[in-house]
Protein backbone atom coordinates (compact mmCIF):
# COMPACT_ATOMS: atom_id res chain seq x y z
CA UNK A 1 -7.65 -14.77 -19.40
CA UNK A 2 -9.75 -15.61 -16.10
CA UNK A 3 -7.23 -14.27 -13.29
CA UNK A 4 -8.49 -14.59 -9.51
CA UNK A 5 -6.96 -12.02 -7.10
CA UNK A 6 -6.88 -12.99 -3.48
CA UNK A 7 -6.83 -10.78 -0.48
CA UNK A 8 -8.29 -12.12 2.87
CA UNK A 9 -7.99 -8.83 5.02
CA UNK A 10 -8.18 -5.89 2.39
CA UNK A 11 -10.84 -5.17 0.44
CA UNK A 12 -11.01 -3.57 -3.03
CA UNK A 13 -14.47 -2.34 -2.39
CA UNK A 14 -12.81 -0.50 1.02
CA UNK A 15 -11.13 1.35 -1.50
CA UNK A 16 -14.26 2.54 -4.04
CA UNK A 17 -16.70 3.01 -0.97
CA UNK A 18 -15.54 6.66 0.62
CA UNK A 19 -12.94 6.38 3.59
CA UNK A 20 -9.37 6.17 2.83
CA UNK A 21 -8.20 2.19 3.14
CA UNK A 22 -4.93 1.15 3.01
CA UNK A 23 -2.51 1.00 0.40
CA UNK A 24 -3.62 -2.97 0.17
CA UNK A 25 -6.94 -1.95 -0.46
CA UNK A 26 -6.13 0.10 -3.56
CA UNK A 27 -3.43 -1.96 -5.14
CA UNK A 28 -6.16 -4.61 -5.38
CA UNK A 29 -8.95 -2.59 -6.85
CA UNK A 30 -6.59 -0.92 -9.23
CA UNK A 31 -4.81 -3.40 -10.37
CA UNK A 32 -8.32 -5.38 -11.18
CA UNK A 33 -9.76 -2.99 -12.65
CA UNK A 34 -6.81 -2.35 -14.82
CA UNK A 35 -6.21 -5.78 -15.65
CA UNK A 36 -9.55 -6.42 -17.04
CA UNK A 37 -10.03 -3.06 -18.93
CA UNK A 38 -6.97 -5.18 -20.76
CA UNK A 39 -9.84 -8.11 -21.45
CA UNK A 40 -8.86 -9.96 -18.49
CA UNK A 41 -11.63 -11.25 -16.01
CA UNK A 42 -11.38 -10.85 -12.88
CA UNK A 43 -12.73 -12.59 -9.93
CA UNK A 44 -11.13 -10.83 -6.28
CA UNK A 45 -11.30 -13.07 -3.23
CA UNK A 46 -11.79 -11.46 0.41
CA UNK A 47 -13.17 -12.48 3.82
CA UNK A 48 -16.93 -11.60 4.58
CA UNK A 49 -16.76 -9.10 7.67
CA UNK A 50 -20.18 -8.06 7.28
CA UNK A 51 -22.85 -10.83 7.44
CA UNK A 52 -25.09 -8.50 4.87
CA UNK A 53 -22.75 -8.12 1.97
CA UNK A 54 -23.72 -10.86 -0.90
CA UNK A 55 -21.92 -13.22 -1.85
CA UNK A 56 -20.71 -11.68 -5.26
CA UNK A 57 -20.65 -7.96 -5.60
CA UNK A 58 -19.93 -6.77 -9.24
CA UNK A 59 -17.13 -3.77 -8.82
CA UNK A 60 -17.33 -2.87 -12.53
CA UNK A 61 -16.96 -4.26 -16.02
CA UNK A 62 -15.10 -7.58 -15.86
CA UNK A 63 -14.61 -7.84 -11.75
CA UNK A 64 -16.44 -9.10 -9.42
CA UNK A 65 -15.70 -9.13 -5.70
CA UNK A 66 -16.63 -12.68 -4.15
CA UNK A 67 -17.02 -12.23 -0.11
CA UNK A 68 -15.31 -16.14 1.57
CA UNK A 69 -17.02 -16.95 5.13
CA UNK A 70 -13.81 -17.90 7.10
CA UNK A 71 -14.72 -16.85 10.76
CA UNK A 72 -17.00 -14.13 12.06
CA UNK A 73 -18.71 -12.33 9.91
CA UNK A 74 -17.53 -8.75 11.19
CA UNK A 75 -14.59 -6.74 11.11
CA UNK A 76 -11.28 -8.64 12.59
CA UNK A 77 -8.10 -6.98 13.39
CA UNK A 78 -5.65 -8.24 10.58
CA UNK A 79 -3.13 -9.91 12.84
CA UNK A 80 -6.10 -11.74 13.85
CA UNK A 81 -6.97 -13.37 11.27
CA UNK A 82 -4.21 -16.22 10.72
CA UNK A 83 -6.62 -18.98 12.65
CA UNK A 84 -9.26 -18.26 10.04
CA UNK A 85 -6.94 -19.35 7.04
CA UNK A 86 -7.52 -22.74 6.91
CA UNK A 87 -11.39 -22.14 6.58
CA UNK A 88 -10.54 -19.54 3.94
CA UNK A 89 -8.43 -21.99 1.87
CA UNK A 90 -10.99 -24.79 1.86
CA UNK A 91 -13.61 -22.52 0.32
CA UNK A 92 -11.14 -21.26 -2.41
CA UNK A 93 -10.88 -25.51 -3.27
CA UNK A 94 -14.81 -24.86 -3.03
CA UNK A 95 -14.42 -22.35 -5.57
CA UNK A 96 -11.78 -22.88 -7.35
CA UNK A 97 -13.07 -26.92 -8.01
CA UNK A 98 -16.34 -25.57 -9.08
CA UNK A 99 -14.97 -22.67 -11.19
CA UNK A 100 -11.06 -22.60 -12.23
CA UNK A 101 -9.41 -19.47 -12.98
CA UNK A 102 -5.88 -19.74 -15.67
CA UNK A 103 -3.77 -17.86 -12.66
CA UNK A 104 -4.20 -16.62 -9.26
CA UNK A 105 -2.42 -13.94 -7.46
CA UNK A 106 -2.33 -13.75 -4.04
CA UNK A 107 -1.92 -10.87 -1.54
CA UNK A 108 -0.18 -10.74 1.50
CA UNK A 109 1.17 -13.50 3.53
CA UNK A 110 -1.85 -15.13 4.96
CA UNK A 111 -3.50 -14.73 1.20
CA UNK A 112 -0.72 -16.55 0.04
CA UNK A 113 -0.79 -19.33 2.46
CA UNK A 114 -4.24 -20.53 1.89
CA UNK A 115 -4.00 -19.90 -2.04
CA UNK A 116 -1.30 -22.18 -1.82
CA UNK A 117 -2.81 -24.33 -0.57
CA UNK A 118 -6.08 -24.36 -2.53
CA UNK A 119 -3.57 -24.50 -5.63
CA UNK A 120 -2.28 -28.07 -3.92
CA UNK A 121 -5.87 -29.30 -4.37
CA UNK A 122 -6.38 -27.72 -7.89
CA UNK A 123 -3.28 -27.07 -9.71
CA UNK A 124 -4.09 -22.91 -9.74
CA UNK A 125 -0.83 -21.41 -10.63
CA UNK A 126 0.09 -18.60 -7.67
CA UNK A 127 1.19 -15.87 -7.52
CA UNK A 128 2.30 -13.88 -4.49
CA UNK A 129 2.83 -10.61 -3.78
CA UNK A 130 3.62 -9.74 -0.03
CA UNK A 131 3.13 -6.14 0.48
CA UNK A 132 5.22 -6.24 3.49
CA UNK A 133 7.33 -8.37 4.84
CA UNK A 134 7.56 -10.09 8.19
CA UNK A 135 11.06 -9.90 8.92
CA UNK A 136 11.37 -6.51 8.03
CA UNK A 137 8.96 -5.45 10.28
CA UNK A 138 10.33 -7.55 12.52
CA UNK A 139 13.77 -5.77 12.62
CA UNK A 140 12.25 -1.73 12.59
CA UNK A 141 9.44 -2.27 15.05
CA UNK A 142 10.06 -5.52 17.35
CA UNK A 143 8.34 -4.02 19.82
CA UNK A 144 5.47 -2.99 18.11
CA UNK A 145 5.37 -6.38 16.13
CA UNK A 146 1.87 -7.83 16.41
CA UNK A 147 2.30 -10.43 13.96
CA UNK A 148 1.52 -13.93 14.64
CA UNK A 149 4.61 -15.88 15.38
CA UNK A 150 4.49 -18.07 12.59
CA UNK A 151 4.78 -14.99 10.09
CA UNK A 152 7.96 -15.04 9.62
CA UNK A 153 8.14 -18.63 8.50
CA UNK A 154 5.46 -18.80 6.06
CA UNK A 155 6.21 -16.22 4.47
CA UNK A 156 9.48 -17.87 3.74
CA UNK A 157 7.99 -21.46 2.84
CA UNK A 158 5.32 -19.09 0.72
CA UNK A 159 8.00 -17.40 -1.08
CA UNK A 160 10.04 -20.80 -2.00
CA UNK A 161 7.04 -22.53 -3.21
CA UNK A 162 4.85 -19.75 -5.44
CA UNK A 163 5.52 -20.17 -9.21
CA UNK A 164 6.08 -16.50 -8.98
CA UNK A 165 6.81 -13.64 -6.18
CA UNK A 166 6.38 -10.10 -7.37
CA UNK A 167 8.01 -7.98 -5.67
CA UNK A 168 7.39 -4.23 -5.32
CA UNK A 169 10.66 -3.10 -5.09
CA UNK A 170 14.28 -3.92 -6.04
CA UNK A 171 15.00 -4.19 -2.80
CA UNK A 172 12.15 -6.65 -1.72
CA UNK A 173 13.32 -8.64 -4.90
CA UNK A 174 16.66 -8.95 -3.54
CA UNK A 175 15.49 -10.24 -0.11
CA UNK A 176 13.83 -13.04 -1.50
CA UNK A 177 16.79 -13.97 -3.63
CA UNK A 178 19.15 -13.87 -0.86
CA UNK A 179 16.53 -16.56 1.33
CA UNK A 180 16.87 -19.14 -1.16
CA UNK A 181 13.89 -18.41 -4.12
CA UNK A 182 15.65 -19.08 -7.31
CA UNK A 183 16.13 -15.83 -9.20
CA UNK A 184 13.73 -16.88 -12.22
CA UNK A 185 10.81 -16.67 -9.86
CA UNK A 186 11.03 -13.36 -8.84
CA UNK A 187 10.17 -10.09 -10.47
CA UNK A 188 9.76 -6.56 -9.83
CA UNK A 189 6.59 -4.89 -10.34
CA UNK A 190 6.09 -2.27 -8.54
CA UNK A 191 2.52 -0.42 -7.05
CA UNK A 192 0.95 1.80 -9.51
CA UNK A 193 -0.81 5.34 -10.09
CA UNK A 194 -4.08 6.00 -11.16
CA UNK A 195 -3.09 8.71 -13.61
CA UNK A 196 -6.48 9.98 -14.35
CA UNK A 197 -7.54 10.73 -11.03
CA UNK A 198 -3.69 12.54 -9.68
CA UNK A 199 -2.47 14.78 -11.98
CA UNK A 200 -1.51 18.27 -11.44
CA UNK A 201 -4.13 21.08 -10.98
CA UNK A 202 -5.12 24.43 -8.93
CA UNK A 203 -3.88 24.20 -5.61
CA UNK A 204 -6.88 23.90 -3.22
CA UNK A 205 -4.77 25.66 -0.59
CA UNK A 206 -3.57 29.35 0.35
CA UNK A 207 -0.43 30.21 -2.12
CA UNK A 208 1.08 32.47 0.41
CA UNK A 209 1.38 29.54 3.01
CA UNK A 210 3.83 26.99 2.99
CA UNK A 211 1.39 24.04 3.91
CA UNK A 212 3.40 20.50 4.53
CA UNK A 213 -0.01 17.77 4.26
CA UNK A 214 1.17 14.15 5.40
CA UNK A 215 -1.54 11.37 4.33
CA UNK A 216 -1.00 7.97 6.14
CA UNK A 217 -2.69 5.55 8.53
CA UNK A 218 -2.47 6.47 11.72
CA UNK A 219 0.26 4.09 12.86
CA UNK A 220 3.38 5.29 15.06
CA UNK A 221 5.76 3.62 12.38
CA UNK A 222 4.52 6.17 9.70
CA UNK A 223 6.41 8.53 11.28
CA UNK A 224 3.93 11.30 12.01
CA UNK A 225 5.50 12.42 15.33
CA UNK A 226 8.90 12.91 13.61
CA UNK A 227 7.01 15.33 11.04
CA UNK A 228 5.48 17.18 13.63
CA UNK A 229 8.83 17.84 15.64
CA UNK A 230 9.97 18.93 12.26
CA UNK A 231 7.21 21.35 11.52
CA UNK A 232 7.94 22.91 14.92
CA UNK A 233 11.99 24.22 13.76
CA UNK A 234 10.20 25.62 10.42
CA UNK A 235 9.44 29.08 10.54
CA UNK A 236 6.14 29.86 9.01
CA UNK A 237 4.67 26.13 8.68
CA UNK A 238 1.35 24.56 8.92
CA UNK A 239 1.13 20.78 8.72
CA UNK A 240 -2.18 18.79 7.86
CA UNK A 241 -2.43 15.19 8.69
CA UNK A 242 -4.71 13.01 6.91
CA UNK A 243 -5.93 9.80 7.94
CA UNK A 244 -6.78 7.62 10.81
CA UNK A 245 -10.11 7.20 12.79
CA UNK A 246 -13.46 9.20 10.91
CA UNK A 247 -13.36 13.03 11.60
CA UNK A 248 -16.13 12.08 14.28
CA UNK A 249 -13.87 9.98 16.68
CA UNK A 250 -10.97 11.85 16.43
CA UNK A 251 -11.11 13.51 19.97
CA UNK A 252 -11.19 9.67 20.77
CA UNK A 253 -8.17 7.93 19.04
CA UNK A 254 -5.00 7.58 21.72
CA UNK A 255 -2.70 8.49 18.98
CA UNK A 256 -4.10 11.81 17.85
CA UNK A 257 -4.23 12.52 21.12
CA UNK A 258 -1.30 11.54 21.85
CA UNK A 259 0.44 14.11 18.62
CA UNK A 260 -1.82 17.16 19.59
CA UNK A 261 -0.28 17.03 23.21
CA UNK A 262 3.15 16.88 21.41
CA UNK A 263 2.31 19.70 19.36
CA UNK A 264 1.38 22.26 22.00
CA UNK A 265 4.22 21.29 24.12
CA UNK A 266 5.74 22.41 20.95
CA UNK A 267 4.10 25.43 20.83
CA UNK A 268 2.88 24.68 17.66
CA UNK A 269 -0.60 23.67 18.20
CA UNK A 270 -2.60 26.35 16.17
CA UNK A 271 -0.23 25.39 13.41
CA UNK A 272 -0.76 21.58 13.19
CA UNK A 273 -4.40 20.00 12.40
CA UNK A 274 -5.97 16.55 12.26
CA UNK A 275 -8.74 15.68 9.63
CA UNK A 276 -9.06 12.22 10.21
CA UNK A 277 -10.13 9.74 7.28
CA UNK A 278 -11.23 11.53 3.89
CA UNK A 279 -12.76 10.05 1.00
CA UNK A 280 -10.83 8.87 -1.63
CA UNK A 281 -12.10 10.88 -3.83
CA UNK A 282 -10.98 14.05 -2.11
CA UNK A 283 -7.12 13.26 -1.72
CA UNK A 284 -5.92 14.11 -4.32
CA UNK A 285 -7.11 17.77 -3.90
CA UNK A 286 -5.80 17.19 -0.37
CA UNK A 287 -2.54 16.89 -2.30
CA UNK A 288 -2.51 19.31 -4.82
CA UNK A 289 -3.57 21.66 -1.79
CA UNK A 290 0.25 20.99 -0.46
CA UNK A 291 3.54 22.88 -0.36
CA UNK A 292 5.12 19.84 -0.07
CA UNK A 293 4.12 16.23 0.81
CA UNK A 294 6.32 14.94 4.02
CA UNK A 295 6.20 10.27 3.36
CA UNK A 296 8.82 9.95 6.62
CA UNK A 297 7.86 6.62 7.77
CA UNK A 298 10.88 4.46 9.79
CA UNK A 299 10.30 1.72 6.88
CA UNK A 300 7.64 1.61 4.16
CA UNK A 301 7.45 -1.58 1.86
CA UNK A 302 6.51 0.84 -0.75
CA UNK A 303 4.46 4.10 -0.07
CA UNK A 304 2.16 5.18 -2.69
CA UNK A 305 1.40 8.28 -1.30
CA UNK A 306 4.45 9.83 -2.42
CA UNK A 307 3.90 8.48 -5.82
CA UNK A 308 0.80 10.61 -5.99
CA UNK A 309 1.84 13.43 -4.60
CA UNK A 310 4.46 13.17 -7.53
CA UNK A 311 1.87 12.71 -10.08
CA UNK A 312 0.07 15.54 -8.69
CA UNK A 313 3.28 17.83 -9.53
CA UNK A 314 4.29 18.03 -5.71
CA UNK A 315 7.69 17.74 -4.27
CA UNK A 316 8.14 15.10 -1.60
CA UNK A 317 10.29 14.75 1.66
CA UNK A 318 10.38 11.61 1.96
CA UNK A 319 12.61 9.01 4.49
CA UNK A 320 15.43 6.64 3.03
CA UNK A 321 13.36 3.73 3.40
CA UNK A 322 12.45 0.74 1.23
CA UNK A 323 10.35 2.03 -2.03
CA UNK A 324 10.18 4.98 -1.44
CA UNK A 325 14.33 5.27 -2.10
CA UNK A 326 12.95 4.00 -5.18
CA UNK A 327 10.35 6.41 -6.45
CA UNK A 328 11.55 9.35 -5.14
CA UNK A 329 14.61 10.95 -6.83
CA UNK A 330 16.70 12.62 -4.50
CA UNK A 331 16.98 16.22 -5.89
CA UNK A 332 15.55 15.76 -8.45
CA UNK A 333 11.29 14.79 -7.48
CA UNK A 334 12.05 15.76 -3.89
CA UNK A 335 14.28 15.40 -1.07
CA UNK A 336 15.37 12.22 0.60
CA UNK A 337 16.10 11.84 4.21
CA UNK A 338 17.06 9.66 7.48
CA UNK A 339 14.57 8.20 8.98
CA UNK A 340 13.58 9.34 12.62
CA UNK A 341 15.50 12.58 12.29
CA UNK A 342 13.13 15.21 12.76
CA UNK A 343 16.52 17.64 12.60
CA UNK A 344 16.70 16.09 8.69
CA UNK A 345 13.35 16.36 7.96
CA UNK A 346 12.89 20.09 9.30
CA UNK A 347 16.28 21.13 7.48
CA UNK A 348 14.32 19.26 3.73
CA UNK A 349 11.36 21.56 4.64
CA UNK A 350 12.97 24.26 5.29
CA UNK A 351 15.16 24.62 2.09
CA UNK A 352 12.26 24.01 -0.02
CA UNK A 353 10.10 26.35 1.92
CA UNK A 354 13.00 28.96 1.36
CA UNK A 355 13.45 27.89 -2.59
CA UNK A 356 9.98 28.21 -4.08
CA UNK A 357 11.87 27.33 -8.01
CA UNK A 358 13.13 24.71 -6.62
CA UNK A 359 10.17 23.08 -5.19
CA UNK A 360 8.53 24.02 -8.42
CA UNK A 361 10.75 22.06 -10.50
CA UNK A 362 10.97 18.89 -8.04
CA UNK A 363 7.07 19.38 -8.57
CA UNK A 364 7.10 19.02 -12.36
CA UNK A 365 9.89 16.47 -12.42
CA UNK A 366 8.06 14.09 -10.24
CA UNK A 367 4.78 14.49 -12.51
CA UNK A 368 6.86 13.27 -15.14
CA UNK A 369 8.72 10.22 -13.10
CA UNK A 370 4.99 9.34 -11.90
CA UNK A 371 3.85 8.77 -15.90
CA UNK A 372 5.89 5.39 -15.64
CA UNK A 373 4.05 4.24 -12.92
CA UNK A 374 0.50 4.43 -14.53
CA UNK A 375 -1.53 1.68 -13.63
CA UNK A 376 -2.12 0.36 -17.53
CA UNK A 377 1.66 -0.18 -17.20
CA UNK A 378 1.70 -1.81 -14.28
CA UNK A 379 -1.26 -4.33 -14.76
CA UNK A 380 -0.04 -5.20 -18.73
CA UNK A 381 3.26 -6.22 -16.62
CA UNK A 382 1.23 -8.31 -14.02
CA UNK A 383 -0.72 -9.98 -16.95
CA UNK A 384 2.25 -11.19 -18.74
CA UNK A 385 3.79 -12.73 -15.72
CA UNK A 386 0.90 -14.53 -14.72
CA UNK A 387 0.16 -15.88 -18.39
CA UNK A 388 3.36 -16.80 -18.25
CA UNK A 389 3.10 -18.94 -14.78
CA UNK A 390 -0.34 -20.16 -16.59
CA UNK A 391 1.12 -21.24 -19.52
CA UNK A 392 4.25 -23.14 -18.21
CA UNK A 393 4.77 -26.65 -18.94
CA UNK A 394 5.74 -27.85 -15.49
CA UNK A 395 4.40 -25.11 -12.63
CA UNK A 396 6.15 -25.69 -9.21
CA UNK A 397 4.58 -28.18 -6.49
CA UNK A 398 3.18 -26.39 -3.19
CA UNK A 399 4.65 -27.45 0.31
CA UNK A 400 2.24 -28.85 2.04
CA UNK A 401 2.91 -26.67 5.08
CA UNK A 402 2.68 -23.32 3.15
């Protein structure tokens, strides 16, 4: 089966090449990679933002990374990218005209849009999966909301008109359902695990410390701050946050400036340190180097990091919020908690910090949860849903203003 991934603003080779990407990023490569170790091959769509990358890079057996010129070629800020679309879906006609794929599953919203309509011109089925959603972010973060002001509605008119959303979570599954996209045409998949590379090990850390490690993009939605007003009512706590700018402009990123002021007006800055971005190679000794692993983002579409903390045999503190209410068993893998509520979040820390069994079995209970999530599991799943929107008899129009 010839399945063509799209995803304008994220891509897979971000993931393979050293810095830590986005959970976009990884989903992708995984997932392709995956999918064709299953005999499928795999073609992954993504905008050029570097006018010296070829045309077709090969990413490993059976994918191959194809670079689209749809505006500049250089690095564009994601929000920015919506004008660029249209270019972007003419060259997948280009493409997929030239060379046709059986199904094609799109990323994100603006993915979506212009596979859509390439499929209009070709008869591609689509697939979509969104990642995150517009409205959602919408409602947490108006304020911060950078989206382009059509988001909202394409995603919707996307959503109606795919042969098939996949959905990450139950609760993204239900959202769609309850806008109007008929309940046959969506299904849950969720994000995967690559079980190979997070599993549980020697901790890289000190035993005798109770080290709390969050790994995120620097964004003020991913709840840092509210971890390090935590960190500062726990007796006895270091925190390590990973991610953000390279460990070279750190002394120059607003945010990170920004939390180390908050933590010495805490009095708690010889106890909380920045590493910037690590290679992805290193995280997951960055995780089994934790205590615990504090995901307290004020909504997450799905957050993967907990998932490999889990797999890594780590207990999580994670925040109530979208898949992670999912993955993470309350009591059982870790401890669940409100969002925004650093009060919560220091009294989670605290009990496990003061219950070593306990965090020790949350550790090997997640490690066990994690094994359903492997990424073999998760791409056999994809496949069959997209040979099934490949195979149909009659596959669903696309609106013309998708």
């Amino acid at each position: 089966m010839r399945i063509d991934l799209i995803s304008e603003h994220a891509s897979p080779l971000a993931s393979m090449g050293g810095e830590q990407a986005g959970g976009q990023n990884v989903h992708v490569a995984a997932l392709a990679t995956a999918l064709a170790a299953q005999g499928a091959r795999v073609r992954v769509h993504t905008r050029r933002d570097d006018a010296a990358l070829p045309r077709v890079v090969p990413m490993g057996r059976g994918v191959e990374v194809v670079h689209i010129d749809a505006g500049p070629a250089c690095p564009i800020p994601r929000d920015d990218l919506w004008p660029y679309m249209d270019r972007f879906a003419f060259e997948l006609v280009r493409e997929w005209t030239r060379d046709r794929p059986d199904a094609a599953h799109a990323h994100f919203w603006m993915s979506a849009s212009a596979a859509l309509r390439a499929r209009a011109a070709t008869g591609v089925p689509t697939a979509v999966t969104f990642h995150a959603l517009g409205a959602e972010k919408h409602r947490e973060q108006p304020r911060g909301d950078t989206s382009p002001p059509e988001r909202i509605a394409v995603e919707e008119r996307v959503a109606r008109s795919a042969d098939l959303v996949i959905a990450t979570t139950g609760k993204e599954a239900a959202e769609h359902r309850a806008k109007g996209v008929a309940p046959a045409r969506v299904v849950t998949i969720p994000c995967g695990v690559d079980l190979v590379r997070f599993r549980p090990g020697s901790p890289a850390g000190d035993p005798g410390r109770f080290q709390v490690v969050s790994v995120s993009r620097l964004v003020e939605r991913k709840g840092v701050g509210n971890v390090i007003e935590a960190a500062a009512r726990v007796p006895a706590t270091s925190l390590l946050v990973v991610g953000g700018p390279d460990p070279a402009h750190l002394d120059d990123d607003p945010l990170v400036v920004r939390y180390r002021r908050l933590a010495a007006d805490l009095g708690i800055a010889d106890r909380v340190g920045f590493v910037g971005a690590v290679p992805r190679h290193r995280v997951p000794d960055v995780l089994r180097g934790a205590s615990v692993v504090a995901c307290c983002p004020w909504y997450e579409p799905f957050g993967m990091v907990a998932l490999e903390a889990m797999a890594c045999g780590v207990p999580v503190v994670a925040t109530r919020v979208g898949g992670l209410a999912e993955t993470v068993v309350d009591e059982v893998t870790g401890l669940l908690v409100a969002p925004r509520d650093p009060a919560s979040i220091a009294t989670a820390l605290d009990r496990l910090r003061c219950d070593p069994r306990l965090a020790a079995s949350m550790g090997r209970a997640g490690t066990a949860r994690a094994g359903g999530y492997g990424w073999s599991q998760i791409a056999a799943s994809t496949r069959r849903a997209l040979h099934g929107i490949a195979t149909a008899v009659a596959p669903v129009s696309a609106e013309a203003t998708a």
